[in-house]
N, C-alpha and C. Protein backbone atom coordinates (compact mmCIF):
# COMPACT_ATOMS: atom_id res chain seq x y z
N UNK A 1 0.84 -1.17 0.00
CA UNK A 1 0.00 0.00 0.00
C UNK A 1 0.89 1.24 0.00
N UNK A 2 0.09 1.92 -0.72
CA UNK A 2 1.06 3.41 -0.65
C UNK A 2 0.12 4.58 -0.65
N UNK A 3 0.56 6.06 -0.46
CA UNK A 3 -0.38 6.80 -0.41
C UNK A 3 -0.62 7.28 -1.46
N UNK A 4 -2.52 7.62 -1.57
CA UNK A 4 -3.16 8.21 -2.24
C UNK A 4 -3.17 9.66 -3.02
N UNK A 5 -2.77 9.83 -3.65
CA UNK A 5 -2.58 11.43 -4.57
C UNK A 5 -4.37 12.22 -4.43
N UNK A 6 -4.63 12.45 -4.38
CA UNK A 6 -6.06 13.47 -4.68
C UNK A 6 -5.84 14.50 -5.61
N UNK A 7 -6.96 14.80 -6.50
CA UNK A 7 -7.08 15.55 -7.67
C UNK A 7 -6.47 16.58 -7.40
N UNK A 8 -6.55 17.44 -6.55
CA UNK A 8 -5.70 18.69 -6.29
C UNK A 8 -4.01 18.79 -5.93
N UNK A 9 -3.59 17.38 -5.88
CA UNK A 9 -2.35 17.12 -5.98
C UNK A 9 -1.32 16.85 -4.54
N UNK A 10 -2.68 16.68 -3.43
CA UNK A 10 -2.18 16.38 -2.50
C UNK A 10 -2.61 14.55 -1.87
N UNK A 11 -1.30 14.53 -1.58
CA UNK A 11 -1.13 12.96 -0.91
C UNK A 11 -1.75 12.51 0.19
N UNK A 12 -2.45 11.38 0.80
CA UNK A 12 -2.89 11.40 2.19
C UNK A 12 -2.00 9.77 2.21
N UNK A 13 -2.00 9.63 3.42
CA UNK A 13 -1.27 8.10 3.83
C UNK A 13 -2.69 7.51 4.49
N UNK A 14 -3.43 8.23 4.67
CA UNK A 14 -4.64 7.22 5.64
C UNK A 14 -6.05 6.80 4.99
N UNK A 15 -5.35 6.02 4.05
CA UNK A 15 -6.78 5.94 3.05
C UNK A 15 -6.84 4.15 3.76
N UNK A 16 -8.02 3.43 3.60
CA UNK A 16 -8.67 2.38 4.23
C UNK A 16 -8.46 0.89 2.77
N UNK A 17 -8.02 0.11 2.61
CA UNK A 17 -8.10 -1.36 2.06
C UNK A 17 -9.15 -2.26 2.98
N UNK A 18 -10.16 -2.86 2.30
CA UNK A 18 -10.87 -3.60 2.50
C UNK A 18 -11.72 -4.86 1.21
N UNK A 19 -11.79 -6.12 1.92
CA UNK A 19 -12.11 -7.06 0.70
C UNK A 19 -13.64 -6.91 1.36
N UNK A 20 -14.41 -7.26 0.16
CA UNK A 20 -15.89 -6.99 0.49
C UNK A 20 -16.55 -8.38 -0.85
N UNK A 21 -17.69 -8.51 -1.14
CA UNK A 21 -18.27 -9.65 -1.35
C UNK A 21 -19.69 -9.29 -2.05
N UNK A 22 -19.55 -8.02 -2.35
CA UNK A 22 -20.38 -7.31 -3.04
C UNK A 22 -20.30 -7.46 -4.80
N UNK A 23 -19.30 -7.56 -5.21
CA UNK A 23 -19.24 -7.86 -7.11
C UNK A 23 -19.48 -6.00 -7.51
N UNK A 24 -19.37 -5.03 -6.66
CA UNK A 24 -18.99 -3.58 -7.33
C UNK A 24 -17.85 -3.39 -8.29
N UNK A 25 -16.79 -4.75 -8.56
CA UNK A 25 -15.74 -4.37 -9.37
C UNK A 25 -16.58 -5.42 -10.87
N UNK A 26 -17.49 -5.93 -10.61
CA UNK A 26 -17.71 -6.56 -11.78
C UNK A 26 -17.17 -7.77 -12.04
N UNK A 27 -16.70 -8.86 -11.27
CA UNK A 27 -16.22 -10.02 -11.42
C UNK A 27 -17.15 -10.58 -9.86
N UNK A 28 -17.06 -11.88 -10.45
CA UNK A 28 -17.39 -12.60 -9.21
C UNK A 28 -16.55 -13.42 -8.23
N UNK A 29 -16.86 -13.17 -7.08
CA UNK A 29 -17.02 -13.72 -5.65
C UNK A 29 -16.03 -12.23 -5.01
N UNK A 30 -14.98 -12.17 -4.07
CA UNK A 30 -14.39 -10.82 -3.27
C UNK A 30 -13.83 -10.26 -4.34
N UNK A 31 -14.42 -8.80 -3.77
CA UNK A 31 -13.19 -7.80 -4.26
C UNK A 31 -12.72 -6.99 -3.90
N UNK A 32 -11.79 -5.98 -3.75
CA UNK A 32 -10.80 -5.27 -2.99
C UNK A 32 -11.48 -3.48 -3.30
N UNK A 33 -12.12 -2.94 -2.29
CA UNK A 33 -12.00 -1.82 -1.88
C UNK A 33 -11.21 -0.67 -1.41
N UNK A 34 -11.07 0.15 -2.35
CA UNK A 34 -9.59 1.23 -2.15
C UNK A 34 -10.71 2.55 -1.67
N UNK A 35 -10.56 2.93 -0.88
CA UNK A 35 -11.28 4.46 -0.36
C UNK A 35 -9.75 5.12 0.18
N UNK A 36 -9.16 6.18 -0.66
CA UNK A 36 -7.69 7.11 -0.70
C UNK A 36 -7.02 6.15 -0.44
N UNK A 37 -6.32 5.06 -0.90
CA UNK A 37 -5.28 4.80 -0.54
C UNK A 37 -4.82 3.85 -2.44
N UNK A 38 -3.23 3.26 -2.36
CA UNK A 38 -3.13 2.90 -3.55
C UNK A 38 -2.56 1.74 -3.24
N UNK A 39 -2.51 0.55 -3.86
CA UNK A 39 -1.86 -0.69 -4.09
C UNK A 39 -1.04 -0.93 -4.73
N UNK A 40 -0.13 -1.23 -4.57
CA UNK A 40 0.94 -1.27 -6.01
C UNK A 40 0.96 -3.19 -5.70
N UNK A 41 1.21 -3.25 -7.00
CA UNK A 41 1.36 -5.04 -7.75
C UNK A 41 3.12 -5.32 -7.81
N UNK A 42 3.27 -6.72 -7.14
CA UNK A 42 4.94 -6.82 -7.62
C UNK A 42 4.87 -8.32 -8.09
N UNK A 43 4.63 -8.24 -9.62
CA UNK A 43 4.95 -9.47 -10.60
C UNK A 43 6.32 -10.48 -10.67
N UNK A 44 6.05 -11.48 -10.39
CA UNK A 44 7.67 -12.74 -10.34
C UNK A 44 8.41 -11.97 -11.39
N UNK A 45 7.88 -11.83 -12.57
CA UNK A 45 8.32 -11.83 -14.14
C UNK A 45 7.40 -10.46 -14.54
N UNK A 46 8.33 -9.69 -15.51
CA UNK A 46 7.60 -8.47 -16.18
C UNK A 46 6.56 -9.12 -17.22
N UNK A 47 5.41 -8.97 -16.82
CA UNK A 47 4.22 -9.30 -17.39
C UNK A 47 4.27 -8.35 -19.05
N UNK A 48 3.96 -8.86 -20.12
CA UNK A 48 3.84 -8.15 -21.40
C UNK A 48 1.77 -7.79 -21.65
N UNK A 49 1.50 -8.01 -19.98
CA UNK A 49 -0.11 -7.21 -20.39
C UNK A 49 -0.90 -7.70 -18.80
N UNK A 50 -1.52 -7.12 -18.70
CA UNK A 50 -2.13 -7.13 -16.88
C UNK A 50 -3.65 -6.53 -17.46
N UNK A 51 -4.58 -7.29 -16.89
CA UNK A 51 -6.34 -6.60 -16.85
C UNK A 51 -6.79 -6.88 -15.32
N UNK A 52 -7.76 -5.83 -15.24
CA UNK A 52 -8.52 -5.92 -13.96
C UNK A 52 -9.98 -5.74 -14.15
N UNK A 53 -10.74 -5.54 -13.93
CA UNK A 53 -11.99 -5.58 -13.72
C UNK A 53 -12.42 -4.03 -12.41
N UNK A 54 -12.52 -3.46 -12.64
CA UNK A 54 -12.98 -2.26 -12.00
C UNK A 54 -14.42 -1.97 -11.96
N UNK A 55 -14.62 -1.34 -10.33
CA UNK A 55 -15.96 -0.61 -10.12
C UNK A 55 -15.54 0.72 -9.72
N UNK A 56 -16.15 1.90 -10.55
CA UNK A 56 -15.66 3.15 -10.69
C UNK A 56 -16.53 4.18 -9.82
N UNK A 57 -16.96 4.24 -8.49
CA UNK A 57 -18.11 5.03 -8.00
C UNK A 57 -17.96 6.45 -7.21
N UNK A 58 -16.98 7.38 -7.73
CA UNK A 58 -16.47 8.55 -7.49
C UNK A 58 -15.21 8.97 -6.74
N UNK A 59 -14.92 10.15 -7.36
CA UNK A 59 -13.47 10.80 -6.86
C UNK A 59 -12.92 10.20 -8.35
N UNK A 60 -11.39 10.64 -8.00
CA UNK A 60 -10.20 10.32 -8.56
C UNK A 60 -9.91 9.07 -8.23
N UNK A 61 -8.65 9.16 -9.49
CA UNK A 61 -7.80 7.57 -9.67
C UNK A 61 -6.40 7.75 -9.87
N UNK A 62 -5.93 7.17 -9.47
CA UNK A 62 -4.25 6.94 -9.18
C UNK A 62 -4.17 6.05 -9.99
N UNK A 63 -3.34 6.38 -11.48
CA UNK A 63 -2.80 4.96 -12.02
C UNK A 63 -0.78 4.98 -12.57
N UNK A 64 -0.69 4.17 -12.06
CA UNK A 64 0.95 4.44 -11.82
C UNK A 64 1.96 3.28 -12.95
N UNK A 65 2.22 3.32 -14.07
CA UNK A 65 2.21 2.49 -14.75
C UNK A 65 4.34 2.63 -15.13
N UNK A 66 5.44 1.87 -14.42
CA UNK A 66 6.19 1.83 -14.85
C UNK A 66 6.99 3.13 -14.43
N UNK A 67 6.48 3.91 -13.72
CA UNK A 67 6.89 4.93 -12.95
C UNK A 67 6.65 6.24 -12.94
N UNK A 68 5.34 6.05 -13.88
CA UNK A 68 4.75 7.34 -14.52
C UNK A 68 2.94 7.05 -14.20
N UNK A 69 2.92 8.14 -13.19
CA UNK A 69 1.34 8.77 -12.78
C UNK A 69 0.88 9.27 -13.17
N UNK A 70 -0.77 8.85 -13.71
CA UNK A 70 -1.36 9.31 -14.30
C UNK A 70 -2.64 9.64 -13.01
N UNK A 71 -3.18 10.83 -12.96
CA UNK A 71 -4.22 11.33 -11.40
C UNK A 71 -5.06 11.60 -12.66
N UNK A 72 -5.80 11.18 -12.67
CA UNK A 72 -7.41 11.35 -13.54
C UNK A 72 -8.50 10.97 -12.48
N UNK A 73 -9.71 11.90 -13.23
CA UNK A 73 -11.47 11.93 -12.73
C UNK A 73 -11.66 10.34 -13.44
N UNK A 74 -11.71 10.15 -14.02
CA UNK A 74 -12.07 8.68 -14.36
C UNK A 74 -11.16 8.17 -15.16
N UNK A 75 -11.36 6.43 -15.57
CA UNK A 75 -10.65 5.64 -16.70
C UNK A 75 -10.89 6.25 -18.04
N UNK A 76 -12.05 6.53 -18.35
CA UNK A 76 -12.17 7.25 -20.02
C UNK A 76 -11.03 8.38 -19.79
N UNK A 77 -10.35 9.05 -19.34
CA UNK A 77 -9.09 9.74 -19.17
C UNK A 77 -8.07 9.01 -19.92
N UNK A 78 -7.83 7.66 -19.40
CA UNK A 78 -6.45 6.92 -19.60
C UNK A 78 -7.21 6.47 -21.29
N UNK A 79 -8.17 6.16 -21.06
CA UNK A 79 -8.17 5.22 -22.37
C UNK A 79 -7.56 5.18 -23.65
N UNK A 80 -6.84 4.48 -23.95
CA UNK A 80 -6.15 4.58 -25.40
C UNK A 80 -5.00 5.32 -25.23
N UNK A 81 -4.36 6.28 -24.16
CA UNK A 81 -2.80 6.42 -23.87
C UNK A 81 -1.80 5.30 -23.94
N UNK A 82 -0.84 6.08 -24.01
CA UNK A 82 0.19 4.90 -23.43
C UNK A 82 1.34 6.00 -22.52
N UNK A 83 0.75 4.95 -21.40
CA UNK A 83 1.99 5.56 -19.76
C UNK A 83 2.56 4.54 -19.95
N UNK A 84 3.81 4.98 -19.55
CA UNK A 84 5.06 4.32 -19.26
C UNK A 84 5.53 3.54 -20.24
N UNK A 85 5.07 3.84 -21.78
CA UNK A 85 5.45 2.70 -22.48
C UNK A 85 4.26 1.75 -22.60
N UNK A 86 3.54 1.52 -21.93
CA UNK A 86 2.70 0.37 -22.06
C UNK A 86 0.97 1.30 -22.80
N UNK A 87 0.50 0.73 -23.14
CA UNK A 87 -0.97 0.99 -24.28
C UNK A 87 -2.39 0.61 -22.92
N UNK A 88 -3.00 1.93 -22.82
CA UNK A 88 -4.37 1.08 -21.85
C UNK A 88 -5.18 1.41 -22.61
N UNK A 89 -6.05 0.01 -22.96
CA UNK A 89 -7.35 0.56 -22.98
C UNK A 89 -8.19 0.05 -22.29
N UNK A 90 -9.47 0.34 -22.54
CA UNK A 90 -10.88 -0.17 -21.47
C UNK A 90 -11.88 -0.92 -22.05
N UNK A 91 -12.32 -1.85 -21.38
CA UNK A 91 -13.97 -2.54 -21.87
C UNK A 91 -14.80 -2.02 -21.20
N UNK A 92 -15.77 -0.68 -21.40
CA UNK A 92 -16.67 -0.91 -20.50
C UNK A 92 -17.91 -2.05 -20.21
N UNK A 93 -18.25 -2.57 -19.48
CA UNK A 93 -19.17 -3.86 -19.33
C UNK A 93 -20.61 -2.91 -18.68
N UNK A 94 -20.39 -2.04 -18.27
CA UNK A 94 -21.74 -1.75 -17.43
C UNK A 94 -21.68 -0.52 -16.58
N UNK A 95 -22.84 0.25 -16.75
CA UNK A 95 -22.43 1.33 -15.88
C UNK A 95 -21.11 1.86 -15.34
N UNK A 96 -20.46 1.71 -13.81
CA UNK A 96 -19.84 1.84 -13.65
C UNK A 96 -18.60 0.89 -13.88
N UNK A 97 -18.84 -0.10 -14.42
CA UNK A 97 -17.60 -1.32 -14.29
C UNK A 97 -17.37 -1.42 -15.44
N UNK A 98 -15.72 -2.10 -15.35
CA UNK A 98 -14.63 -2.10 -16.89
C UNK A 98 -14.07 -3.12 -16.42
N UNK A 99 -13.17 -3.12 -17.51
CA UNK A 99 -12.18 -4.10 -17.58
C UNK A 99 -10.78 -3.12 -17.58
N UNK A 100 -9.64 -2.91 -17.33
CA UNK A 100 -8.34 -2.36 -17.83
C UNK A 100 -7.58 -3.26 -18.38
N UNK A 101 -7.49 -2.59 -19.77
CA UNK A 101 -6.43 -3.70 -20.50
C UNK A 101 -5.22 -2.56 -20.50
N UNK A 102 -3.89 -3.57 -20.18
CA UNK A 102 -2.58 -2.74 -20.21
C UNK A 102 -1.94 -4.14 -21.19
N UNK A 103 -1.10 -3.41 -22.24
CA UNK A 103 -0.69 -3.72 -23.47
C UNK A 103 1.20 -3.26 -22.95
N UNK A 104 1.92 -4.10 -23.07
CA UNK A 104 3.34 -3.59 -23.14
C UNK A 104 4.09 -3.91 -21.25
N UNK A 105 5.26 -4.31 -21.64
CA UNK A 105 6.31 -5.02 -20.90
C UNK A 105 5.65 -3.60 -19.46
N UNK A 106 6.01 -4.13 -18.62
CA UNK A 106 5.13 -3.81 -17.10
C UNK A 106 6.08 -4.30 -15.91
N UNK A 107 7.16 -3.02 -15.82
CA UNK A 107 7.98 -3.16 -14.51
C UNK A 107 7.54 -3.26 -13.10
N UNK A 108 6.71 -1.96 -13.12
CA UNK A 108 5.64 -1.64 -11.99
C UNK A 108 4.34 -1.06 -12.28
N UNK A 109 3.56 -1.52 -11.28
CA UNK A 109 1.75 -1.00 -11.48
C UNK A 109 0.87 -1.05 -10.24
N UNK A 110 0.70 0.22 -9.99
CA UNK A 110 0.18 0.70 -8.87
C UNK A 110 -1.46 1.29 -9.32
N UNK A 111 -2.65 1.20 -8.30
CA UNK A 111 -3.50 1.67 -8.91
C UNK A 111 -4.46 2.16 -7.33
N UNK A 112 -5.10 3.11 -7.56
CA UNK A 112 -5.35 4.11 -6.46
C UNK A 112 -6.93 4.52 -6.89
N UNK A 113 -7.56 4.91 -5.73
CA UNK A 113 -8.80 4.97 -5.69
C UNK A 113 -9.65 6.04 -4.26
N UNK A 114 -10.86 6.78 -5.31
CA UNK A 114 -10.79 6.84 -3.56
C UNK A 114 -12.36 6.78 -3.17
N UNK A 115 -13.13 5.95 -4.66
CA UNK A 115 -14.71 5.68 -4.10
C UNK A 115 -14.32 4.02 -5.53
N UNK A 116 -13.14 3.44 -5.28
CA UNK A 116 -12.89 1.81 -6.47
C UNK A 116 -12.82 0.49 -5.38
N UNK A 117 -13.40 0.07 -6.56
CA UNK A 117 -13.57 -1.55 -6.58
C UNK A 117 -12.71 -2.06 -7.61
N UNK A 118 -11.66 -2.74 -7.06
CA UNK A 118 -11.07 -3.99 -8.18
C UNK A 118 -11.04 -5.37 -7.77
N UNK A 119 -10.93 -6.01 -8.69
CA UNK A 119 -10.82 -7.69 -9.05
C UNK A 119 -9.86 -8.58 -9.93
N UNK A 120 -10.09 -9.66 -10.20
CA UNK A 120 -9.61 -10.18 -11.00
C UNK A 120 -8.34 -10.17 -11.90
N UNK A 121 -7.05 -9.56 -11.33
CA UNK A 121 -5.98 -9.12 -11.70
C UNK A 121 -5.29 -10.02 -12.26
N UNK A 122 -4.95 -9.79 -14.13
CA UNK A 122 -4.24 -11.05 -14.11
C UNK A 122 -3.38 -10.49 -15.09
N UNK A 123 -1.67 -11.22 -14.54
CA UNK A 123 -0.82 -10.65 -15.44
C UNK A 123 -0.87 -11.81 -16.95
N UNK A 124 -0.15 -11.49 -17.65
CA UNK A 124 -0.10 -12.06 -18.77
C UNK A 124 1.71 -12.46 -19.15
N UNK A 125 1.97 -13.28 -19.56
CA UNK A 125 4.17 -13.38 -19.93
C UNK A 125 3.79 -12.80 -21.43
């Protein structure tokens, strides 16, 4: 865990992680609740593509891709960039829930929230 950035560009360290059983990220059975705080991922092997499954229900997003932060109001922000070298785009599935597809070799990946739901994280070789 690491701390949360907020849209105005300030950091807090006391944001809350919690697994919940609700399906707000759009996959089924637990999923991981970020209210201000960020997670960063540490892969055996540099993954050449990582997706998650996201529930998007307000505030900002922390997405940290390879050592380069991106602080956006939502994922349609990132969509179709490429941070750090790597290509994101999105599936939306439903209202608030997506998929994140990240395209390209993936040193580090951190992802921050401060009303998200994620799931289903899976790297790819």
């Amino acid at each position: 865990m690491k701390p949360f950035v907020w849209s105005n560009g300030t950091s807090t360290p006391n944001g809350v992680l919690t697994v919940t059983n609700g399906g707000l990220a759009g996959h089924s059975g637990k999923d991981v609740n970020l209210k201000n705080i960020t997670v960063s991922f540490k892969f055996p092997v540099n993954p050449s593509a990582v997706i998650l499954y996201y529930g998007e229900y307000g505030g900002n997003i922390n997405v940290e891709i390879n050592g380069i932060l991106e602080n956006v109001q939502d994922f349609l922000d990132i969509n179709g960039k490429v941070i750090g070298g790597v290509t994101v785009n999105l599936t939306i599935v439903s209202g608030p829930g997506g998929v994140l597809n990240l395209q390209g070799t993936i040193t580090s990946f951190s992802i921050g929230g401060k009303e998200l739901w994620i799931d289903h994280i899976c790297r790819r070789k």
